[in-house]
C-alpha atoms as a PDB file:
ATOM      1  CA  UNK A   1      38.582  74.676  57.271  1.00  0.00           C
ATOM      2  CA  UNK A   2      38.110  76.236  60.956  1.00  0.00           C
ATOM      3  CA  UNK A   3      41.009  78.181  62.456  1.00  0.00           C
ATOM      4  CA  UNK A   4      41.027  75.456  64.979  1.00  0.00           C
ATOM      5  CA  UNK A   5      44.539  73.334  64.764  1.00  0.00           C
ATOM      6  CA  UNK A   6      44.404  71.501  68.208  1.00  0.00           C
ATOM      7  CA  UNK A   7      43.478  68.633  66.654  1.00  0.00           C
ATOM      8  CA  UNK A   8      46.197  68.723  64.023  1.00  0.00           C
ATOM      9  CA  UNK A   9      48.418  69.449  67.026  1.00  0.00           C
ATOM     10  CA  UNK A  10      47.110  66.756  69.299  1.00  0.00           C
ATOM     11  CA  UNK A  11      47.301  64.024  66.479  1.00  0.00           C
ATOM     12  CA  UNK A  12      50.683  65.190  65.888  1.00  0.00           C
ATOM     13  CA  UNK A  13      51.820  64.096  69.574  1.00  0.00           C
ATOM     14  CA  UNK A  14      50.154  61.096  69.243  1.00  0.00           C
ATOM     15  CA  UNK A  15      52.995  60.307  66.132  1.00  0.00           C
ATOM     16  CA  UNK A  16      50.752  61.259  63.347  1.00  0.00           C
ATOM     17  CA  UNK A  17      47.195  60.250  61.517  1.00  0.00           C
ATOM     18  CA  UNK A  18      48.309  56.416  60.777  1.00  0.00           C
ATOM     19  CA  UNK A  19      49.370  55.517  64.597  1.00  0.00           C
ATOM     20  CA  UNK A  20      46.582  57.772  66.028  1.00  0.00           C
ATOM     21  CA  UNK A  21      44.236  56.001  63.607  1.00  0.00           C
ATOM     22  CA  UNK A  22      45.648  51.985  65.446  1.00  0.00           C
ATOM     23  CA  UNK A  23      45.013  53.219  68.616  1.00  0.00           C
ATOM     24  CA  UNK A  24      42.099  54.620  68.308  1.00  0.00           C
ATOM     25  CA  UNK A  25      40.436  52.074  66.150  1.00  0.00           C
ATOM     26  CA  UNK A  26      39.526  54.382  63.636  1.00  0.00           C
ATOM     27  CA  UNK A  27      40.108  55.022  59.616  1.00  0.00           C
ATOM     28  CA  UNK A  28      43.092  57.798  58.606  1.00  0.00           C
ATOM     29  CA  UNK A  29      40.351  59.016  57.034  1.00  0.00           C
ATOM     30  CA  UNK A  30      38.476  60.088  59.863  1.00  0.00           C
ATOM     31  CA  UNK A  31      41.509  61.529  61.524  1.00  0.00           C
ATOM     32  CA  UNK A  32      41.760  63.399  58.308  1.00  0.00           C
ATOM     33  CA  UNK A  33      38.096  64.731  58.968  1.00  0.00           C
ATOM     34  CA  UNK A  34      38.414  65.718  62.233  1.00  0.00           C
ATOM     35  CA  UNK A  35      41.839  67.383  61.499  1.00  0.00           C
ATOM     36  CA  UNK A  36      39.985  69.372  58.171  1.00  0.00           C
ATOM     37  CA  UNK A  37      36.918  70.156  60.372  1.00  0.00           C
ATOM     38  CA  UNK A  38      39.179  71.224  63.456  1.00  0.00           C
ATOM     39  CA  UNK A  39      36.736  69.181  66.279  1.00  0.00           C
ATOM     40  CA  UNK A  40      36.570  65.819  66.876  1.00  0.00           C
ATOM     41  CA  UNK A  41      32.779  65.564  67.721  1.00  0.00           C
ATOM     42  CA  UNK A  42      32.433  62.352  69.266  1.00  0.00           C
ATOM     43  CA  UNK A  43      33.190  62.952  73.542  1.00  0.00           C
ATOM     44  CA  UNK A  44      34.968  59.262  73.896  1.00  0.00           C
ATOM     45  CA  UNK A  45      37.227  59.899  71.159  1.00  0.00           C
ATOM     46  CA  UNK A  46      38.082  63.408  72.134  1.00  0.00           C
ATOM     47  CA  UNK A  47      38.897  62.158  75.673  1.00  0.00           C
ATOM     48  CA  UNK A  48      40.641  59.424  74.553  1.00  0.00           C
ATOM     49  CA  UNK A  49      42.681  62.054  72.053  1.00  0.00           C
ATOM     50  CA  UNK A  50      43.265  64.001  75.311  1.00  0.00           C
ATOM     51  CA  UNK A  51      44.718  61.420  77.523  1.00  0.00           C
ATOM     52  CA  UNK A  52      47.269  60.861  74.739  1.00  0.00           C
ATOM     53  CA  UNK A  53      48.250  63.642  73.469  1.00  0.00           C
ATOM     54  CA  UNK A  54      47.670  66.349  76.572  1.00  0.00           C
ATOM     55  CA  UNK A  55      45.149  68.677  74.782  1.00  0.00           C
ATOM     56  CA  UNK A  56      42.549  69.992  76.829  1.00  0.00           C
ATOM     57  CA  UNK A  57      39.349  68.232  75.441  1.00  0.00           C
ATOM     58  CA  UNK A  58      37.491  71.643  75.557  1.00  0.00           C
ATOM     59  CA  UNK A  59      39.803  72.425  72.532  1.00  0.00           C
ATOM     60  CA  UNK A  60      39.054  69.635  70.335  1.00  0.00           C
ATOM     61  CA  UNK A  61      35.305  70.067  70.842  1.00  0.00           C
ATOM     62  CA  UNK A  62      35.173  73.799  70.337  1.00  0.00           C
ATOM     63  CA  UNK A  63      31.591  73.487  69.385  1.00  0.00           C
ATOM     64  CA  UNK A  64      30.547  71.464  71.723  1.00  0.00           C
ATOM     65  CA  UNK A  65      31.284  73.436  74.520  1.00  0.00           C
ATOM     66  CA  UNK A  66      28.333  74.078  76.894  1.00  0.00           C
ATOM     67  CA  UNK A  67      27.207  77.675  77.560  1.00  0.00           C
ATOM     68  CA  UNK A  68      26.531  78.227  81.376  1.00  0.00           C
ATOM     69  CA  UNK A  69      22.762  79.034  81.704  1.00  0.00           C
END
C-alpha cells in the first residue's frame, strides 16, 4: 500500500466506494484498487474523481505526474 490516501479521501467525499462506484460506472472493486494502490491511473476517471470530490487530480495520479524537461 502507498502512503498516498487522497484517493481514500476523495472517494470518501464522494459518500463512499458503492455511490462513487454508480457514478462513475465502475465496479467497488476497482474503487477498492485504486484506494489500495493510492492512484487512480486512468486521466478521465481521475478528473472525473476531481470534479466531485475537490482533490487536485495531481494527487490522485502521483505517478503520473510529468517531470518538466
Amino acid at each position: 500500500m502507498t502512503e498516498n490516501q487522497d484517493v481514500k479521501k476523495a472517494i470518501y467525499n464522494m459518500g463512499g466506494a458503492k455511490i462513487a462506484a454508480g457514478k462513475l460506472r465502475v465496479s467497488t472493486s476497482t474503487i477498492s484498487k485504486w484506494c489500495r494502490h493510492g492512484v487512480i491511473p486512468n486521466l478521465d476517471m481521475a478528473t472525473r474523481v476531481s470534479a466531485a470530490s475537490g482533490f487536485a487530480v495531481d494527487s490522485l495520479r502521483p505517478r503520473f505526474k510529468e517531470s518538466a524537461t
